[in-house]
C-alpha atoms as a PDB file:
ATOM      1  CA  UNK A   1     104.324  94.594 126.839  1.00  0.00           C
ATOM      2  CA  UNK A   2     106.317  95.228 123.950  1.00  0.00           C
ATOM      3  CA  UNK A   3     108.851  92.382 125.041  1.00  0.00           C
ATOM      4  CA  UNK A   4     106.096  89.732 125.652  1.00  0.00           C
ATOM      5  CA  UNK A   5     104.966  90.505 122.028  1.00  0.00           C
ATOM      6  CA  UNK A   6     108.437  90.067 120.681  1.00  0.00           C
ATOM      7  CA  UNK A   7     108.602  87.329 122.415  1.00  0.00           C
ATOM      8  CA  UNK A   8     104.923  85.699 121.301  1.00  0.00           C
ATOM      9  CA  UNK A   9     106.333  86.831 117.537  1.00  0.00           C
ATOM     10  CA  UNK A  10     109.315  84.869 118.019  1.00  0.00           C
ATOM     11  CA  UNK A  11     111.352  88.235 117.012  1.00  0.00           C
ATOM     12  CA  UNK A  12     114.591  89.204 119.067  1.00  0.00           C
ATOM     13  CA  UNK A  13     113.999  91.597 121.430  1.00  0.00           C
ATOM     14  CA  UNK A  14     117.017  93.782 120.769  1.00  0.00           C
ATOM     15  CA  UNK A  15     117.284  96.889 118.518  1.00  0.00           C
ATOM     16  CA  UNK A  16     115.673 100.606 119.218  1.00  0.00           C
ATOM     17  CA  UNK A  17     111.531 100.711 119.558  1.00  0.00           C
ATOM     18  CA  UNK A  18     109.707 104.335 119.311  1.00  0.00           C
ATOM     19  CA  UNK A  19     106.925 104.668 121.523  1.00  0.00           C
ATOM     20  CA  UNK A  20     103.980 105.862 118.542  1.00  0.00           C
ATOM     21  CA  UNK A  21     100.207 106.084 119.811  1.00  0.00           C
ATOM     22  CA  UNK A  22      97.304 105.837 118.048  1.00  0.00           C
ATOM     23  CA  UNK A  23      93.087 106.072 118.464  1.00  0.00           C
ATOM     24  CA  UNK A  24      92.899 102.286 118.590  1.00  0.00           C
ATOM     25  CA  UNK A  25      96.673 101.220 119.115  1.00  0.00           C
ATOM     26  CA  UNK A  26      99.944 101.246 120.965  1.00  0.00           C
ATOM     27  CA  UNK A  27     102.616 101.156 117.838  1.00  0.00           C
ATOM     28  CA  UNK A  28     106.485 100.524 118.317  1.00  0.00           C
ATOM     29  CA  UNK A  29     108.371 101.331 115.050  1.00  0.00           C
ATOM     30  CA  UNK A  30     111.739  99.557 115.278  1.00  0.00           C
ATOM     31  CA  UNK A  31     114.397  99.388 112.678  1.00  0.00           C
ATOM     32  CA  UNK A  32     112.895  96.381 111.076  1.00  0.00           C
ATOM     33  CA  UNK A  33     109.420  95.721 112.856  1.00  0.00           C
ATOM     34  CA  UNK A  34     106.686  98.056 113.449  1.00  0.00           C
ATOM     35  CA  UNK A  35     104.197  96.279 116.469  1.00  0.00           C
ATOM     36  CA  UNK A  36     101.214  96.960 117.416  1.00  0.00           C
ATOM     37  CA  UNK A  37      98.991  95.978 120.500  1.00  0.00           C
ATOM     38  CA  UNK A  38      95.120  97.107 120.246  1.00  0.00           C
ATOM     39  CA  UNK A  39      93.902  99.428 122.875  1.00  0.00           C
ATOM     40  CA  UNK A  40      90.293  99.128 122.319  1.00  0.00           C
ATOM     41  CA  UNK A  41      88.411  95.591 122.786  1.00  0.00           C
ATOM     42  CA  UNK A  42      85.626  97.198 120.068  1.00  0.00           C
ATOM     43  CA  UNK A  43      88.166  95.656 117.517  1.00  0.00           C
ATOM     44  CA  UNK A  44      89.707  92.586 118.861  1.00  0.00           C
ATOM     45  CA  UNK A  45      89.235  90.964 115.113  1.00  0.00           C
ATOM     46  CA  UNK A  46      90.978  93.818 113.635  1.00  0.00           C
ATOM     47  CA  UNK A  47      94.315  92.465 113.329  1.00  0.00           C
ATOM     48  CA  UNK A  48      93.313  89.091 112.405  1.00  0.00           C
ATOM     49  CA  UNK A  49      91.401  90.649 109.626  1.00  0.00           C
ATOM     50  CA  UNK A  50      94.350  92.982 108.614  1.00  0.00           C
ATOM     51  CA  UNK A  51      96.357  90.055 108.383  1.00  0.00           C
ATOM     52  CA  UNK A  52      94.151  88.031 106.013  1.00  0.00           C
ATOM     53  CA  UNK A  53      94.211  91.528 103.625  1.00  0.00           C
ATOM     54  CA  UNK A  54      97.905  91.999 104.158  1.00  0.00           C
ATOM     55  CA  UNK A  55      98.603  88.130 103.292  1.00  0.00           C
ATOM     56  CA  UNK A  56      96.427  88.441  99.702  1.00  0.00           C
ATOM     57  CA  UNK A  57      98.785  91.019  98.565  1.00  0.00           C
ATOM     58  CA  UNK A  58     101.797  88.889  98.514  1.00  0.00           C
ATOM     59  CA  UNK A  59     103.058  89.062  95.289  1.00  0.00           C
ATOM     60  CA  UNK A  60     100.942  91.849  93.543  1.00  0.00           C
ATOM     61  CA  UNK A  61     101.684  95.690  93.319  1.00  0.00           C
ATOM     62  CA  UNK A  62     100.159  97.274  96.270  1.00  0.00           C
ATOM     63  CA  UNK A  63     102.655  98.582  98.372  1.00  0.00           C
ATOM     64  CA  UNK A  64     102.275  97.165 101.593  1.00  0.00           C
ATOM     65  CA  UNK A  65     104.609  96.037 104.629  1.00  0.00           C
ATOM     66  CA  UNK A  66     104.475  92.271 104.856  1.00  0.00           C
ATOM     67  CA  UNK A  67     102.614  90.588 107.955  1.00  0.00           C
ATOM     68  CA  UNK A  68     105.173  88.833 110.157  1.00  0.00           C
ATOM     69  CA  UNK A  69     103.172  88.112 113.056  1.00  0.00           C
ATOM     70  CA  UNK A  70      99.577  88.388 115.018  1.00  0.00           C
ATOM     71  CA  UNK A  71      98.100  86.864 117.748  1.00  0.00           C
ATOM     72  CA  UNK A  72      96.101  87.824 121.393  1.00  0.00           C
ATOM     73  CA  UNK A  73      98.551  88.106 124.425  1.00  0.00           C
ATOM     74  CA  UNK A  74      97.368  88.792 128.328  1.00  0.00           C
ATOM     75  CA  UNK A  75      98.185  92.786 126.955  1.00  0.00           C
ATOM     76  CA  UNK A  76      95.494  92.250 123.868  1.00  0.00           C
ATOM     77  CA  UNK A  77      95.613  91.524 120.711  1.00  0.00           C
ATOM     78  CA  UNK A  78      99.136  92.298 118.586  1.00  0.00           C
ATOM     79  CA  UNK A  79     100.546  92.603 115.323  1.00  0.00           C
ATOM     80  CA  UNK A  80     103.829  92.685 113.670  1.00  0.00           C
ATOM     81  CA  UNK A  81     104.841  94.018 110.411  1.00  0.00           C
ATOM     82  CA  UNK A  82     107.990  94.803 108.544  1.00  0.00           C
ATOM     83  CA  UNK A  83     108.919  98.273 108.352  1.00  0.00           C
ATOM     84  CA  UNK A  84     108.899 100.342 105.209  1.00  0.00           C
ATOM     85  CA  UNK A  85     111.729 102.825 104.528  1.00  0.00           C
ATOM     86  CA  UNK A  86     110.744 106.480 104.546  1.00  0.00           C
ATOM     87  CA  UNK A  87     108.335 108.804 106.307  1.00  0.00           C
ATOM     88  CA  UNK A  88     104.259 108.484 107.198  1.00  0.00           C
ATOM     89  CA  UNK A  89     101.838 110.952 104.657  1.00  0.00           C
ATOM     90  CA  UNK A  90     101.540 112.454 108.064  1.00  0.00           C
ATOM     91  CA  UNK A  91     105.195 113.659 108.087  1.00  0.00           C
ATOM     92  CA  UNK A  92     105.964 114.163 104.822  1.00  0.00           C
ATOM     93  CA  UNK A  93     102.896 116.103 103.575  1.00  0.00           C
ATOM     94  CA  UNK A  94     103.096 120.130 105.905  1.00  0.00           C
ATOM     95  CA  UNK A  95     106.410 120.297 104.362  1.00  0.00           C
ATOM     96  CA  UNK A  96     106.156 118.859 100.819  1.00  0.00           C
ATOM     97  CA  UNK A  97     106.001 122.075  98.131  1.00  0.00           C
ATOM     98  CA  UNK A  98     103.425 121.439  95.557  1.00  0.00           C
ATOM     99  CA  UNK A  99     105.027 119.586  92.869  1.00  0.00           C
ATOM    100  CA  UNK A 100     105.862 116.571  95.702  1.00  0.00           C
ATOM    101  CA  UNK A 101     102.058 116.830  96.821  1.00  0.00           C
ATOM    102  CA  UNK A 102     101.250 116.085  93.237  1.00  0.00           C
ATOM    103  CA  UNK A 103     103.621 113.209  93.491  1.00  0.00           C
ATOM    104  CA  UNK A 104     102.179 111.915  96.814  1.00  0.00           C
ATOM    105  CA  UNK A 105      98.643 111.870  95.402  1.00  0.00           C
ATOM    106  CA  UNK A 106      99.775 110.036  92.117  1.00  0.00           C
ATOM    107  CA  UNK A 107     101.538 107.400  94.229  1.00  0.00           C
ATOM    108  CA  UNK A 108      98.596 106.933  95.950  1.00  0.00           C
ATOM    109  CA  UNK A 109      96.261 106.532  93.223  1.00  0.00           C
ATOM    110  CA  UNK A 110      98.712 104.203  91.757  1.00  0.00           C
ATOM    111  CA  UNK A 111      98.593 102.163  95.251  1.00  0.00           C
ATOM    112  CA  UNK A 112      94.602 102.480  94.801  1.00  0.00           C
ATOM    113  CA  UNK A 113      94.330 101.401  91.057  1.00  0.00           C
ATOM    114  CA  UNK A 114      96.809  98.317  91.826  1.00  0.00           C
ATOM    115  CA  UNK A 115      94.568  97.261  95.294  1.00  0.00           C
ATOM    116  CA  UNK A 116      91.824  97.115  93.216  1.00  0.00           C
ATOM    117  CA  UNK A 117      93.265  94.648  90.474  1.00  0.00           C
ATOM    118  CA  UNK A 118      93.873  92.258  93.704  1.00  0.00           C
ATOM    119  CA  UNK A 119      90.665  89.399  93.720  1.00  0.00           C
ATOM    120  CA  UNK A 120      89.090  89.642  97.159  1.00  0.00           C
ATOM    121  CA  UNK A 121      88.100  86.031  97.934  1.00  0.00           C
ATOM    122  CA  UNK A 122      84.074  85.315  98.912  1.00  0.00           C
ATOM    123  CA  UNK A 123      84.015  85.463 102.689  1.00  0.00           C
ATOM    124  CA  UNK A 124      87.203  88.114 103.639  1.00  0.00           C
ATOM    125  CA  UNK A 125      84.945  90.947 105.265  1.00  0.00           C
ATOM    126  CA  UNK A 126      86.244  93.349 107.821  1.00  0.00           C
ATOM    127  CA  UNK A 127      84.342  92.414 111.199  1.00  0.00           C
ATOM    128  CA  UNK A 128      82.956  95.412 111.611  1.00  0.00           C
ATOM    129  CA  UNK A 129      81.193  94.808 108.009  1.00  0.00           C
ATOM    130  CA  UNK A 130      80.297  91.115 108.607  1.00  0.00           C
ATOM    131  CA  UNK A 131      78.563  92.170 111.514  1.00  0.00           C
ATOM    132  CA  UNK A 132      76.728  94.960 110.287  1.00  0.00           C
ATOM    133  CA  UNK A 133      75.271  92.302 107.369  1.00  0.00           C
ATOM    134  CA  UNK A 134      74.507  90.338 110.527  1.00  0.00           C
ATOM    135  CA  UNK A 135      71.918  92.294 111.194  1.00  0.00           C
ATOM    136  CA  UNK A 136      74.125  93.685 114.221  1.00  0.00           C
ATOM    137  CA  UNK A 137      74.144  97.198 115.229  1.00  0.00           C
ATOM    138  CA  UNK A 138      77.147  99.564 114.833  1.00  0.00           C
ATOM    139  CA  UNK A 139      78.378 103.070 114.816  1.00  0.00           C
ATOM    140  CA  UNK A 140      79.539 104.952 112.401  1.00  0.00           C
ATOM    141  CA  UNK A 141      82.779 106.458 113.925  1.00  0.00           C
ATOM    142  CA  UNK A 142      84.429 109.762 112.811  1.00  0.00           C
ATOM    143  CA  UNK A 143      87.511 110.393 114.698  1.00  0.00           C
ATOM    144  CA  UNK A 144      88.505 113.188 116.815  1.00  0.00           C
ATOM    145  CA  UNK A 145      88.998 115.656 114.368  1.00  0.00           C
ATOM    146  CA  UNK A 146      84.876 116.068 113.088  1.00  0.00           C
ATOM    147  CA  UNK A 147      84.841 117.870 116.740  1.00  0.00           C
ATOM    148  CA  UNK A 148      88.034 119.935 116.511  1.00  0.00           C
ATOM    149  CA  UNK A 149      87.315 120.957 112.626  1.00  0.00           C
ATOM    150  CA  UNK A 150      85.920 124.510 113.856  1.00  0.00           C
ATOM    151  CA  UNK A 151      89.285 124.559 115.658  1.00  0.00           C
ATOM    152  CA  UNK A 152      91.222 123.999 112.806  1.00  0.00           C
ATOM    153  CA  UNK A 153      89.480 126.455 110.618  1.00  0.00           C
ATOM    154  CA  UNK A 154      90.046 128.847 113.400  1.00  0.00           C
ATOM    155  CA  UNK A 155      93.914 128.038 113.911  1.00  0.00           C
ATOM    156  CA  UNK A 156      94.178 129.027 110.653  1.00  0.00           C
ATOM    157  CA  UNK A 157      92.062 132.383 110.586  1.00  0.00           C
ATOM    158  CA  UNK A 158      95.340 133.276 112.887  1.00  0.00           C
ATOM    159  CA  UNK A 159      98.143 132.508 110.457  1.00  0.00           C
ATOM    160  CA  UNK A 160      99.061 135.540 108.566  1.00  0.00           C
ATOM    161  CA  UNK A 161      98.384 135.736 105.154  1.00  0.00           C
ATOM    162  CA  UNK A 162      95.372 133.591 104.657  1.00  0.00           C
ATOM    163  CA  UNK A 163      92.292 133.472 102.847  1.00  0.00           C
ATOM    164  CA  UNK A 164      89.438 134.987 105.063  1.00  0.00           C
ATOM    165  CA  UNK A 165      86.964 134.342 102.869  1.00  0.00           C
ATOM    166  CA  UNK A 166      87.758 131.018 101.866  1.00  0.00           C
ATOM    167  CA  UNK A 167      87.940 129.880 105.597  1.00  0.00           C
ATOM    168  CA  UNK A 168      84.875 132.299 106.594  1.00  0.00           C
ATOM    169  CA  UNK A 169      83.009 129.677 103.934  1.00  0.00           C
ATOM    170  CA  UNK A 170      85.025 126.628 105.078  1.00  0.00           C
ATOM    171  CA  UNK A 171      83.755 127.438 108.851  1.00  0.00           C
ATOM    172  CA  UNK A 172      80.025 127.712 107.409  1.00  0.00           C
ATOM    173  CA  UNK A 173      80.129 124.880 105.450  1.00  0.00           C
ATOM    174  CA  UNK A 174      81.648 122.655 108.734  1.00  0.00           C
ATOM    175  CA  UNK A 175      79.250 124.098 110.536  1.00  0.00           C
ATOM    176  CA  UNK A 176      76.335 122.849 109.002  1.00  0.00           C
ATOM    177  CA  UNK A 177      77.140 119.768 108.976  1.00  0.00           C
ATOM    178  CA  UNK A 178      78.379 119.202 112.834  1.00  0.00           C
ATOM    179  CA  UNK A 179      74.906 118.610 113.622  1.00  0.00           C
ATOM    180  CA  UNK A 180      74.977 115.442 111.164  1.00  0.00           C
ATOM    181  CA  UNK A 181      77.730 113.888 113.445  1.00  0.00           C
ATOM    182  CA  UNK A 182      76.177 114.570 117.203  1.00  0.00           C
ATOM    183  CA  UNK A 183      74.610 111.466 117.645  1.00  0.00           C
ATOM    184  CA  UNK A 184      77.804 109.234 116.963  1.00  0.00           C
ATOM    185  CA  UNK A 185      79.166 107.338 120.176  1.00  0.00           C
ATOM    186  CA  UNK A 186      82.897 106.387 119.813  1.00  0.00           C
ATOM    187  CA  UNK A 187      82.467 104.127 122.876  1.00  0.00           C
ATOM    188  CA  UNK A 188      80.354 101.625 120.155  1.00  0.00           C
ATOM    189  CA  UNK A 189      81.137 102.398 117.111  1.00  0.00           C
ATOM    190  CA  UNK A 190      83.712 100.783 114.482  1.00  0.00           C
ATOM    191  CA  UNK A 191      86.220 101.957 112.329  1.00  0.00           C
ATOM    192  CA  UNK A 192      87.296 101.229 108.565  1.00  0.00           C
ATOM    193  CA  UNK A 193      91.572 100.848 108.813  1.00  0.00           C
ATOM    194  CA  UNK A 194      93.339 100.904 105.634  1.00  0.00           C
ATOM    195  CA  UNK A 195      97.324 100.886 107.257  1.00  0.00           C
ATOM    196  CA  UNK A 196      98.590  98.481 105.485  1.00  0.00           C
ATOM    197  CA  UNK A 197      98.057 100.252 102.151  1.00  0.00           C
END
């Protein structure tokens, strides 16, 4: 797979690939390219719609990896981006001490006040939102973790040291809501992706 979409991109396939996965995608991360092949046929537009985003931020602040390549392929739909130096939020957040969180959060408001100084042209609507003003039904989605948060809370309950009563009231206050999310279906619902930010 990842060879034929190397291949499609017109990008040499030499060089080290990680295997990543993802709710919606199969992800690569090279030295230079990170590529991605969609999963889930729900979102077939996704990347063509990512690109359009990706491709109006040429040139203004938002940090963003640059769009080298998208298309469909017999595997799905791909898409190729440059890859940024450094580590994911995902990494670089359990271990950051508090005065790096701080930084982390202003870098990302930064990111958010400098997105929304970029003019979004009449007509560049994430499918999922075009068809929804279409009259055309669709799921919310609320990925995997909604179910497991009652997991989380208790994972924590077991580390020693914590709060009881702050998690006793975080495990009430998740629990009244669970009921709000019961009815969602992943198998139609869509999903709101903001990666390229």
């Amino acid at each position: 797979m990842l060879l034929r979409i190397l291949a499609a991109a017109d990008l040499p396939a030499t060089g080290r690939f990680v295997p990543k996965a993802g709710w919606v995608s199969r992800a690569w991360v090279g030295d230079e390219y990170v590529v991605r092949l969609n999963n889930d046929g729900r979102f077939r537009d996704a990347y063509r719609h990512e690109a359009a985003v990706v491709n109006l931020l040429a040139g203004s602040e938002v940090p963003h990896a640059r769009h080298v390549a998208h298309g469909d392929g017999p595997d799905g739909p791909w898409y190729v981006s440059e890859r940024l130096p450094g580590r994911t939020l995902y990494e670089a957040w359990p271990a950051a001490d508090s005065s790096t969180r701080q930084a982390i959060i202003e870098s990302l408001g930064a990111a958010l006040r400098a997105l929304h100084r970029v003019p979004a042209p009449a007509g560049v609507l994430p499918p999922w939102l075009a068809s929804a003003l279409a009259g055309k039904p669709w799921s919310a989605f609320h990925p995997p973790v909604v179910g497991a948060a009652l997991q989380q809370v208790e994972a924590a309950q077991r580390v020693r040291g914590h709060d009881s009563r702050l998690l006793a009231d975080v495990a009430d206050w998740v629990q009244e809501r669970l009921a709000l999310f019961a009815t969602d279906r992943p198998a139609s619902s869509m999903v709101i992706y903001m990666g390229p930010i």
